[in-house]
PDB file of N, CA and C in Angstrom:
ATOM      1  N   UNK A   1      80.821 107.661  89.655  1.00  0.00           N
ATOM      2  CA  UNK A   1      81.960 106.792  89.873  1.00  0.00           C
ATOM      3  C   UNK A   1      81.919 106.121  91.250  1.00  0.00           C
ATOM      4  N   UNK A   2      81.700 106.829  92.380  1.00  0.00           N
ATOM      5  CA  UNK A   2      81.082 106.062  93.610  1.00  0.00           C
ATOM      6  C   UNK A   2      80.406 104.814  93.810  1.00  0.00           C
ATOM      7  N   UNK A   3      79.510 105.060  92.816  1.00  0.00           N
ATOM      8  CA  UNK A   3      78.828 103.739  92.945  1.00  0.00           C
ATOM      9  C   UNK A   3      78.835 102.867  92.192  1.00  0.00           C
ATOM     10  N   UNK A   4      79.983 102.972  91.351  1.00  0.00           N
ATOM     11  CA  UNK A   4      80.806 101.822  91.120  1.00  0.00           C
ATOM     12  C   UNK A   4      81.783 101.074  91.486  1.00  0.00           C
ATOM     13  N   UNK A   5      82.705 101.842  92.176  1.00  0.00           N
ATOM     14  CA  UNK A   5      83.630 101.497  93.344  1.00  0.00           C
ATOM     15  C   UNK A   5      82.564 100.862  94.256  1.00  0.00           C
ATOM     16  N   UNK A   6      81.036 100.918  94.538  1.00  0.00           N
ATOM     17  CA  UNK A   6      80.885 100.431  95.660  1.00  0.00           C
ATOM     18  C   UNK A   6      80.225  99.116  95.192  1.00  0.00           C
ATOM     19  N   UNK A   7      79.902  99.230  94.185  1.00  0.00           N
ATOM     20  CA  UNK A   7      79.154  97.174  93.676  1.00  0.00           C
ATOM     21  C   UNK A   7      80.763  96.660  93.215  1.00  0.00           C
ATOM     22  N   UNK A   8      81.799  97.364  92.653  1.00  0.00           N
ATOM     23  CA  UNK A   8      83.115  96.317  92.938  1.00  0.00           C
ATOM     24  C   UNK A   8      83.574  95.891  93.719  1.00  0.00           C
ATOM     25  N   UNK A   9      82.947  97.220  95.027  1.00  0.00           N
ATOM     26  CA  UNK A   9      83.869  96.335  96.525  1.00  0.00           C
ATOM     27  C   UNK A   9      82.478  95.163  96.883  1.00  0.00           C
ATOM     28  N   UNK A  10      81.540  95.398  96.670  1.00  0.00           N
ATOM     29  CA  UNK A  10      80.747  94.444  97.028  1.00  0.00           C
ATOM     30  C   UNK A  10      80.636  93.102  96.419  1.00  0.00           C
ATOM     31  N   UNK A  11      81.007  93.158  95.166  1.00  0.00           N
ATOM     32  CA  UNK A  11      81.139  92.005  94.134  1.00  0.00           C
ATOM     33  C   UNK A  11      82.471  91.053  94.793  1.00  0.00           C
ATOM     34  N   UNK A  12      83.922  92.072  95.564  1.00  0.00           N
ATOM     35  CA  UNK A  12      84.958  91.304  95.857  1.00  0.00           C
ATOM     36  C   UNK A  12      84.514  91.083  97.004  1.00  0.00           C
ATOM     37  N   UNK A  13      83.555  91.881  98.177  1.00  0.00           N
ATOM     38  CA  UNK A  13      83.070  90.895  99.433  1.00  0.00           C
ATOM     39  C   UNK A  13      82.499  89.991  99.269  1.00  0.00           C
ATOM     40  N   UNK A  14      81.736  89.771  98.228  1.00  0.00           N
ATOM     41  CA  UNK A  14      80.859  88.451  98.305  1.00  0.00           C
ATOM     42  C   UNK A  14      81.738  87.175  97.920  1.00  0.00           C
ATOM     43  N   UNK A  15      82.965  87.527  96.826  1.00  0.00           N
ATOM     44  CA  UNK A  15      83.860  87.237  96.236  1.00  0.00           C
ATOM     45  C   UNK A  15      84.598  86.456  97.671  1.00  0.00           C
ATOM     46  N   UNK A  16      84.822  86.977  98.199  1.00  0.00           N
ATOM     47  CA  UNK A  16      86.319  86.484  99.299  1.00  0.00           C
ATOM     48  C   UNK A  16      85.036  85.964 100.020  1.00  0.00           C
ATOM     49  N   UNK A  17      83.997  86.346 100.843  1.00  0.00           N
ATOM     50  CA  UNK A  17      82.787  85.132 101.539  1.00  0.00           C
ATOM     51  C   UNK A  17      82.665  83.901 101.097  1.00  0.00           C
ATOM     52  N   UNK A  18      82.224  84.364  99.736  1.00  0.00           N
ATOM     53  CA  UNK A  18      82.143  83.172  99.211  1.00  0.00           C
ATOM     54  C   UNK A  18      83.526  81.771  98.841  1.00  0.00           C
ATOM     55  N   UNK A  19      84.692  82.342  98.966  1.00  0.00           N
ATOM     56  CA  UNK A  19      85.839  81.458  99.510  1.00  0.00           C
ATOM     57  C   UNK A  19      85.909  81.276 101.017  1.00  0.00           C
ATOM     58  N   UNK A  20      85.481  82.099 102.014  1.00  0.00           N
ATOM     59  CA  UNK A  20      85.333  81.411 103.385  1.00  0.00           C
ATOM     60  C   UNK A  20      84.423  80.568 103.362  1.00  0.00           C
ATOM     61  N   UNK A  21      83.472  80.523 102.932  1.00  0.00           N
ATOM     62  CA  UNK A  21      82.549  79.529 102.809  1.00  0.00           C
ATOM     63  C   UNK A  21      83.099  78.193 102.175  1.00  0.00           C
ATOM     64  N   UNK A  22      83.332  78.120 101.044  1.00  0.00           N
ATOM     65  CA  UNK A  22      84.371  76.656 100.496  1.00  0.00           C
ATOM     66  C   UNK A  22      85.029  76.403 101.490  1.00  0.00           C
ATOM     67  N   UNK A  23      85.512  76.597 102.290  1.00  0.00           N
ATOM     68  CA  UNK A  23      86.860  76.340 103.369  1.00  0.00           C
ATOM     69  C   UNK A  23      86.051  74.737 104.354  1.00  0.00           C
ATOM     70  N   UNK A  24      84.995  75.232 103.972  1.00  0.00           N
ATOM     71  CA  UNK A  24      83.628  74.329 105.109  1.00  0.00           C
ATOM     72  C   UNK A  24      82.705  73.441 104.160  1.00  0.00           C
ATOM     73  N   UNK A  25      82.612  73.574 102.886  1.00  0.00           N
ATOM     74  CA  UNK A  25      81.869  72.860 101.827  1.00  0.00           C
ATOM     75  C   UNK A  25      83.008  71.749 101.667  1.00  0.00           C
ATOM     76  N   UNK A  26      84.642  71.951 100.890  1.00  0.00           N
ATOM     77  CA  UNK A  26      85.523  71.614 100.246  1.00  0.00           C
ATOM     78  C   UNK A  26      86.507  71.924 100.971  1.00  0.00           C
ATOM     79  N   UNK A  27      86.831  71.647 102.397  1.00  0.00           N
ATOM     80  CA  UNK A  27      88.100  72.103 103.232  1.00  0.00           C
ATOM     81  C   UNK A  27      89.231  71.221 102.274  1.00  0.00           C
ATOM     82  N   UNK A  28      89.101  69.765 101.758  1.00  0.00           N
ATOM     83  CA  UNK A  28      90.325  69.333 100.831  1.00  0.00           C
ATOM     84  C   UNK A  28      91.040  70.302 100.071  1.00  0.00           C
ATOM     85  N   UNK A  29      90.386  71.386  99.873  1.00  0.00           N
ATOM     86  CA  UNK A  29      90.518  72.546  98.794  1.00  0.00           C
ATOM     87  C   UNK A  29      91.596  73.171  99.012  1.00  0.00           C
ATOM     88  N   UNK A  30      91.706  73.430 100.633  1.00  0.00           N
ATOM     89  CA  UNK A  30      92.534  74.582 101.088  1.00  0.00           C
ATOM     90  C   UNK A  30      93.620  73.760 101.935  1.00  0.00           C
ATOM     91  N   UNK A  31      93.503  72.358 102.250  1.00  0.00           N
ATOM     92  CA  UNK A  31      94.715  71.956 102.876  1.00  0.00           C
ATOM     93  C   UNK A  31      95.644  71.754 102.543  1.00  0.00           C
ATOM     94  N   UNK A  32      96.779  71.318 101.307  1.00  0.00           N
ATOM     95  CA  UNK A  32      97.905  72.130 100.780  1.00  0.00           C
ATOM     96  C   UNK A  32      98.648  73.466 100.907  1.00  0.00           C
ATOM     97  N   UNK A  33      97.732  74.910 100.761  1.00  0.00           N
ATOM     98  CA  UNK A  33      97.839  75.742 100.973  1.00  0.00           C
ATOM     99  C   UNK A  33      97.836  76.345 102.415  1.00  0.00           C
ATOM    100  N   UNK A  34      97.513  75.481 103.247  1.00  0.00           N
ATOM    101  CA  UNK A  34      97.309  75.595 104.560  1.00  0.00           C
ATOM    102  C   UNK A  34      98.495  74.706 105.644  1.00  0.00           C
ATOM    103  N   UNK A  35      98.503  73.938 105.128  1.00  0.00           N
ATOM    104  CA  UNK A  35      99.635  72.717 106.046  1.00  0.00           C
ATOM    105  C   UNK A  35     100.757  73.802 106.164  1.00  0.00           C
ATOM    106  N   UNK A  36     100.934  74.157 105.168  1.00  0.00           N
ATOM    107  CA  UNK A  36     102.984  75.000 105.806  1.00  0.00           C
ATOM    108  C   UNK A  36     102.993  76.023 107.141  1.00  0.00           C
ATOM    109  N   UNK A  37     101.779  76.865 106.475  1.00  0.00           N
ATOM    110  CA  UNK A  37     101.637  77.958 107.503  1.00  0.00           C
ATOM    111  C   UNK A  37     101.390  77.804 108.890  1.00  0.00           C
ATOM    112  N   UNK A  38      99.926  76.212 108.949  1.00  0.00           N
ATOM    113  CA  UNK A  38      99.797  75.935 110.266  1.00  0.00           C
ATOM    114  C   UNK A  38      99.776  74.186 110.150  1.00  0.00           C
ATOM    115  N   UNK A  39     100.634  73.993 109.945  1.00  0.00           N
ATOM    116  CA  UNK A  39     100.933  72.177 110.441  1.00  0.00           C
ATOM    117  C   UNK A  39     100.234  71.563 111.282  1.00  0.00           C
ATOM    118  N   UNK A  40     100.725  72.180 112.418  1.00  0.00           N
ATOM    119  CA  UNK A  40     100.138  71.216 113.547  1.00  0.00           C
ATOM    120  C   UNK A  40      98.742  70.781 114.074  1.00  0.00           C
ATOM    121  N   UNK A  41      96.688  71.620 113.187  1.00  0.00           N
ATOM    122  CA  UNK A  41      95.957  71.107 113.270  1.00  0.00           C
ATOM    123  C   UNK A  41      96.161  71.759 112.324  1.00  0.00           C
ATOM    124  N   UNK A  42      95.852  71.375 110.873  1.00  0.00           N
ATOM    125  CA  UNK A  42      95.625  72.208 109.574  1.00  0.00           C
ATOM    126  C   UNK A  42      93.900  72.254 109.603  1.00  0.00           C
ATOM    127  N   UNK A  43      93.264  70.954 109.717  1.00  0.00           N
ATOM    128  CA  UNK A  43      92.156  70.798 109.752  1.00  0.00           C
ATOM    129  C   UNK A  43      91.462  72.044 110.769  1.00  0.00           C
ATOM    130  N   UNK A  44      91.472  72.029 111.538  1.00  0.00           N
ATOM    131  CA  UNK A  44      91.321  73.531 112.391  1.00  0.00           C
ATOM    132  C   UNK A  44      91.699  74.565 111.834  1.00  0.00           C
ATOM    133  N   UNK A  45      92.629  75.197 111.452  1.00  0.00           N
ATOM    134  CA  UNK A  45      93.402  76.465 110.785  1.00  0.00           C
ATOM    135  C   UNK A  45      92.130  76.254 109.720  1.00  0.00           C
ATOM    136  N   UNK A  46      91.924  75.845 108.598  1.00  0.00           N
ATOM    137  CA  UNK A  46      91.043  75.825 107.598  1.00  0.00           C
ATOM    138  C   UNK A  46      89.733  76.340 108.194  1.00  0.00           C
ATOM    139  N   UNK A  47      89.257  75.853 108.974  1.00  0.00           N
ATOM    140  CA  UNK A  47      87.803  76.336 109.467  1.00  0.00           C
ATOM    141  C   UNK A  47      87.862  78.235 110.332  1.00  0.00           C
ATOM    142  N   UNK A  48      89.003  78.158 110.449  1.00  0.00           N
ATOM    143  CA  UNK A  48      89.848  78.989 111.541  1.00  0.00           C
ATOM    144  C   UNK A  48      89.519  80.378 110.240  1.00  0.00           C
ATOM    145  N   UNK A  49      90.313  79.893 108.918  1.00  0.00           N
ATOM    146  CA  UNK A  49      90.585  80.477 108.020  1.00  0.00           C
ATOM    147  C   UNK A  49      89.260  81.251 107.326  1.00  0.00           C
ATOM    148  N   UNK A  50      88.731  80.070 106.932  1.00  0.00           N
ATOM    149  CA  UNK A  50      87.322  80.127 106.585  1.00  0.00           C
ATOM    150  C   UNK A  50      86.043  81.169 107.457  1.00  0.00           C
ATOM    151  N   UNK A  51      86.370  80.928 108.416  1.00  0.00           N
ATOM    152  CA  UNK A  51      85.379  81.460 109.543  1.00  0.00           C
ATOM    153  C   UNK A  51      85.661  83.283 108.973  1.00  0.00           C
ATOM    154  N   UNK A  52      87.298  83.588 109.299  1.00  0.00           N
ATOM    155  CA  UNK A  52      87.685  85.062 108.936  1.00  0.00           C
ATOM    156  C   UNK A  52      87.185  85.332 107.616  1.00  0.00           C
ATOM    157  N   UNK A  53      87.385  84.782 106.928  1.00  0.00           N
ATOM    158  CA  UNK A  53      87.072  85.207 105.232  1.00  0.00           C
ATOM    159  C   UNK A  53      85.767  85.462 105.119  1.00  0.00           C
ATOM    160  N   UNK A  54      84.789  84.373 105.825  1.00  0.00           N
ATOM    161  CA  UNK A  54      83.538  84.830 105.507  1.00  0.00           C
ATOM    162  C   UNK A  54      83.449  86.295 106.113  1.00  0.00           C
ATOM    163  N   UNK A  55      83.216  85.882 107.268  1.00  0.00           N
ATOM    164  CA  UNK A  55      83.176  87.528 107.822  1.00  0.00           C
ATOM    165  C   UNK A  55      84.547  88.764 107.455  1.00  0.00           C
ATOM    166  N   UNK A  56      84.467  88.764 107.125  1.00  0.00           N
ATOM    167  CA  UNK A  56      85.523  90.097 106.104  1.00  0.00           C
ATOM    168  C   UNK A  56      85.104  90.047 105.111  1.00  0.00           C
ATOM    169  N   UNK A  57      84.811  89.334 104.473  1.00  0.00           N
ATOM    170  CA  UNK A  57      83.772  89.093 102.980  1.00  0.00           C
ATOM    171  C   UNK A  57      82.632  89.967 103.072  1.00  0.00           C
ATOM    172  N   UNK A  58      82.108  89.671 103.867  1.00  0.00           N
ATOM    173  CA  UNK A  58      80.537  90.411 104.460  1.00  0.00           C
ATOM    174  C   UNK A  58      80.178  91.742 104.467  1.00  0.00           C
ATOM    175  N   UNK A  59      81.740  91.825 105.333  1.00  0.00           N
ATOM    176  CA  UNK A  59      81.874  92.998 106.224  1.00  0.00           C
ATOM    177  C   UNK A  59      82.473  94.232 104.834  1.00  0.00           C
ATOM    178  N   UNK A  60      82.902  93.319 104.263  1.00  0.00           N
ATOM    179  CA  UNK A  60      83.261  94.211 102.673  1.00  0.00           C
ATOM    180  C   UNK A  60      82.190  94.867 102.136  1.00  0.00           C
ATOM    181  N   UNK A  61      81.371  93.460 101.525  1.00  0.00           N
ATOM    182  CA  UNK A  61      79.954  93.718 100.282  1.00  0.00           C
ATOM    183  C   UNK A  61      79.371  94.184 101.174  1.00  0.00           C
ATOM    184  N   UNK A  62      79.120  95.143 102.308  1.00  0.00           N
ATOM    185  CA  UNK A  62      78.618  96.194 103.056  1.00  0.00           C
ATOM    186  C   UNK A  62      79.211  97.465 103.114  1.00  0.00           C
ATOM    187  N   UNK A  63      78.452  98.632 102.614  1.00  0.00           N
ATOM    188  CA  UNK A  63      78.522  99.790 102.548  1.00  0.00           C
ATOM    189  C   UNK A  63      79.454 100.342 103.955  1.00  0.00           C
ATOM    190  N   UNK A  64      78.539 100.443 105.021  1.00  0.00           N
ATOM    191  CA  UNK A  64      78.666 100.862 106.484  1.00  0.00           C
ATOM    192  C   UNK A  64      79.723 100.051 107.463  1.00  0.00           C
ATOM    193  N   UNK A  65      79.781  98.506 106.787  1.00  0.00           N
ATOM    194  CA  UNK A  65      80.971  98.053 107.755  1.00  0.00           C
ATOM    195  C   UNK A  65      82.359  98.033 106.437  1.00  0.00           C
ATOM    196  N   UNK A  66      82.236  98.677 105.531  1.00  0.00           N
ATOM    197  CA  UNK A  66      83.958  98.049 104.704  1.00  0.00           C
ATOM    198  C   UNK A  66      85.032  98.514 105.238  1.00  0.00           C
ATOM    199  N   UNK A  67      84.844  99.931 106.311  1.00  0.00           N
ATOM    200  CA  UNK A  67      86.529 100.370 106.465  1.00  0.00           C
ATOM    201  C   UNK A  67      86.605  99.629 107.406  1.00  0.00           C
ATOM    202  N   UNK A  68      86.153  98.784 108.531  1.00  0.00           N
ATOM    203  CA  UNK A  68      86.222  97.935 109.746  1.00  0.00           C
ATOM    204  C   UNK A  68      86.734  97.019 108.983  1.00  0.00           C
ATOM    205  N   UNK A  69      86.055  96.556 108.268  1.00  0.00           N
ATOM    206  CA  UNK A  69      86.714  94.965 107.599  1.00  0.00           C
ATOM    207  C   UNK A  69      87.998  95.269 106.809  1.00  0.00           C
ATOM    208  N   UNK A  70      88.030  96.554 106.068  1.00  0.00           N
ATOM    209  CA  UNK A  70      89.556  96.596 105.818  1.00  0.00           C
ATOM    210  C   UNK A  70      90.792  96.219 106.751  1.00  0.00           C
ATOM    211  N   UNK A  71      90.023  97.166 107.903  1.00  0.00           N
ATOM    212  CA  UNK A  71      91.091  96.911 108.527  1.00  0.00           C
ATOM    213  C   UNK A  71      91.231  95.162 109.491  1.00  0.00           C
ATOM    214  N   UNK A  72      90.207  94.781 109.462  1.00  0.00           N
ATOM    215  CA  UNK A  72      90.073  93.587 109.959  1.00  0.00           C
ATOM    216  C   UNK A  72      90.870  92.451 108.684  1.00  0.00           C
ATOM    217  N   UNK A  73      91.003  92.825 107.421  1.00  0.00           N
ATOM    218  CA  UNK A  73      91.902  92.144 106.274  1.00  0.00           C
ATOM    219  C   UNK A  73      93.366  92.425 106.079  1.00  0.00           C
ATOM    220  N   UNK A  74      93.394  93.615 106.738  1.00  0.00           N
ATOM    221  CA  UNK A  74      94.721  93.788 107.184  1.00  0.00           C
ATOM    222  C   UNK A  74      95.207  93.281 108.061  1.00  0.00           C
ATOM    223  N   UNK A  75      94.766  92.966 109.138  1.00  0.00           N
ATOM    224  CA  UNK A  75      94.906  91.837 109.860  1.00  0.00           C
ATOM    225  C   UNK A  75      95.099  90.614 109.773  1.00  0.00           C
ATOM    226  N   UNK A  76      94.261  90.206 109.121  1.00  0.00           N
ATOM    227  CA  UNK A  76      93.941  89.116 108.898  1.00  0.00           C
ATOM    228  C   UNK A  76      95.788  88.493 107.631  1.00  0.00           C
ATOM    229  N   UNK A  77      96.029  89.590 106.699  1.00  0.00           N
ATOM    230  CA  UNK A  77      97.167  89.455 106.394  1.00  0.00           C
ATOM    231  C   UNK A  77      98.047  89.181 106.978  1.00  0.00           C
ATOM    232  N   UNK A  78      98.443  89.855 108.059  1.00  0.00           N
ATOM    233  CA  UNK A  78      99.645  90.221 108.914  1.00  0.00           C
ATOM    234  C   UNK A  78      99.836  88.562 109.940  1.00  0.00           C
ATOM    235  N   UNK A  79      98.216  88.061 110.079  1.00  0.00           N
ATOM    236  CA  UNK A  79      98.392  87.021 110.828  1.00  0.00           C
ATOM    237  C   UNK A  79      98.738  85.412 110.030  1.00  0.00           C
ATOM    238  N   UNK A  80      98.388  86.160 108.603  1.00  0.00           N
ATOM    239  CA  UNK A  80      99.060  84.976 107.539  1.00  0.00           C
ATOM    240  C   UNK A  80     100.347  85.012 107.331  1.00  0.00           C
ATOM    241  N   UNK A  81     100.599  85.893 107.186  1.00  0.00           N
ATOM    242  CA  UNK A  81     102.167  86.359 106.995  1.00  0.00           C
ATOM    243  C   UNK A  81     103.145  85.674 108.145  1.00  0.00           C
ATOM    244  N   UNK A  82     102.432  85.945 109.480  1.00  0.00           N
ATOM    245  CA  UNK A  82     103.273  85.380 110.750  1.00  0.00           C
ATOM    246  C   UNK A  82     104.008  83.944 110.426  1.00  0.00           C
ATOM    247  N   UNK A  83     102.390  83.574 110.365  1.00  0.00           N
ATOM    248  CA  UNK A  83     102.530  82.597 110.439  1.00  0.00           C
ATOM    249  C   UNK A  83     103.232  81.526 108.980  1.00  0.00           C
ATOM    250  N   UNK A  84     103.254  81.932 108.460  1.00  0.00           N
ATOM    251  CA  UNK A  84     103.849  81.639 106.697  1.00  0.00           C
ATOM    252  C   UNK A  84     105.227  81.710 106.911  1.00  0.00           C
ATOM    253  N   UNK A  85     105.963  82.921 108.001  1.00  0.00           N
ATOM    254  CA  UNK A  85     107.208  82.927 108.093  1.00  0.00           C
ATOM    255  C   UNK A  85     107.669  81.986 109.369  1.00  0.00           C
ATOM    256  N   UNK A  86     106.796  82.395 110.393  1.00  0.00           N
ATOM    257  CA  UNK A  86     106.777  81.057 111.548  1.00  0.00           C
ATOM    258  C   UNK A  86     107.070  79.803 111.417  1.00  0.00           C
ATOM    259  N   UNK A  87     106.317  79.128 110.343  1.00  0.00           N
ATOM    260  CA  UNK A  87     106.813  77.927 110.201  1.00  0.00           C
ATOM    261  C   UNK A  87     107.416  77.233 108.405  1.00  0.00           C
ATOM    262  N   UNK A  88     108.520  77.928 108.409  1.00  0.00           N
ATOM    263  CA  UNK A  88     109.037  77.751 106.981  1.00  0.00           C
ATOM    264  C   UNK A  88     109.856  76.443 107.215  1.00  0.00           C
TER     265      UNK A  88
END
């Protein structure tokens, strides 16, 4: 059972990378979803966004770094959240 839990967490790191990555292929993608939270350069916030996802993505579909990146996605929540309520 282990090592199935561990190609699912790796399947959802590559999973969420591979959406930091779009952020930089297709940033049109994410600016809707992005303007409320950070208005004032959205275009920045997107790359901003993107940049975290990849790396937490990574840091997931890796054995040795996933509890770092958990907690680095927990973060990474808390700083969406701020900001989602910041600028309503």
């Amino acid at each position: 059972m282990p090592e199935q839990n561990s190609k699912a967490a790796t399947i959802a790191g590559l999973a969420v990378a591979g959406t930091g990555v779009a952020h930089f292929i297709k940033p049109e993608l994410f600016e809707s979803i992005t303007k409320g939270p950070f208005p004032d350069d959205t275009a920045k916030a997107i790359k901003i966004n993107g940049s975290l996802e990849t790396a937490i993505g990574l840091g997931l579909a890796v054995p040795q770094t996933r509890k770092l990146a958990l907690v680095g996605l927990v973060g990474y929540g808390a700083y969406l959240a701020v900001n989602v309520v910041r600028n309503r």
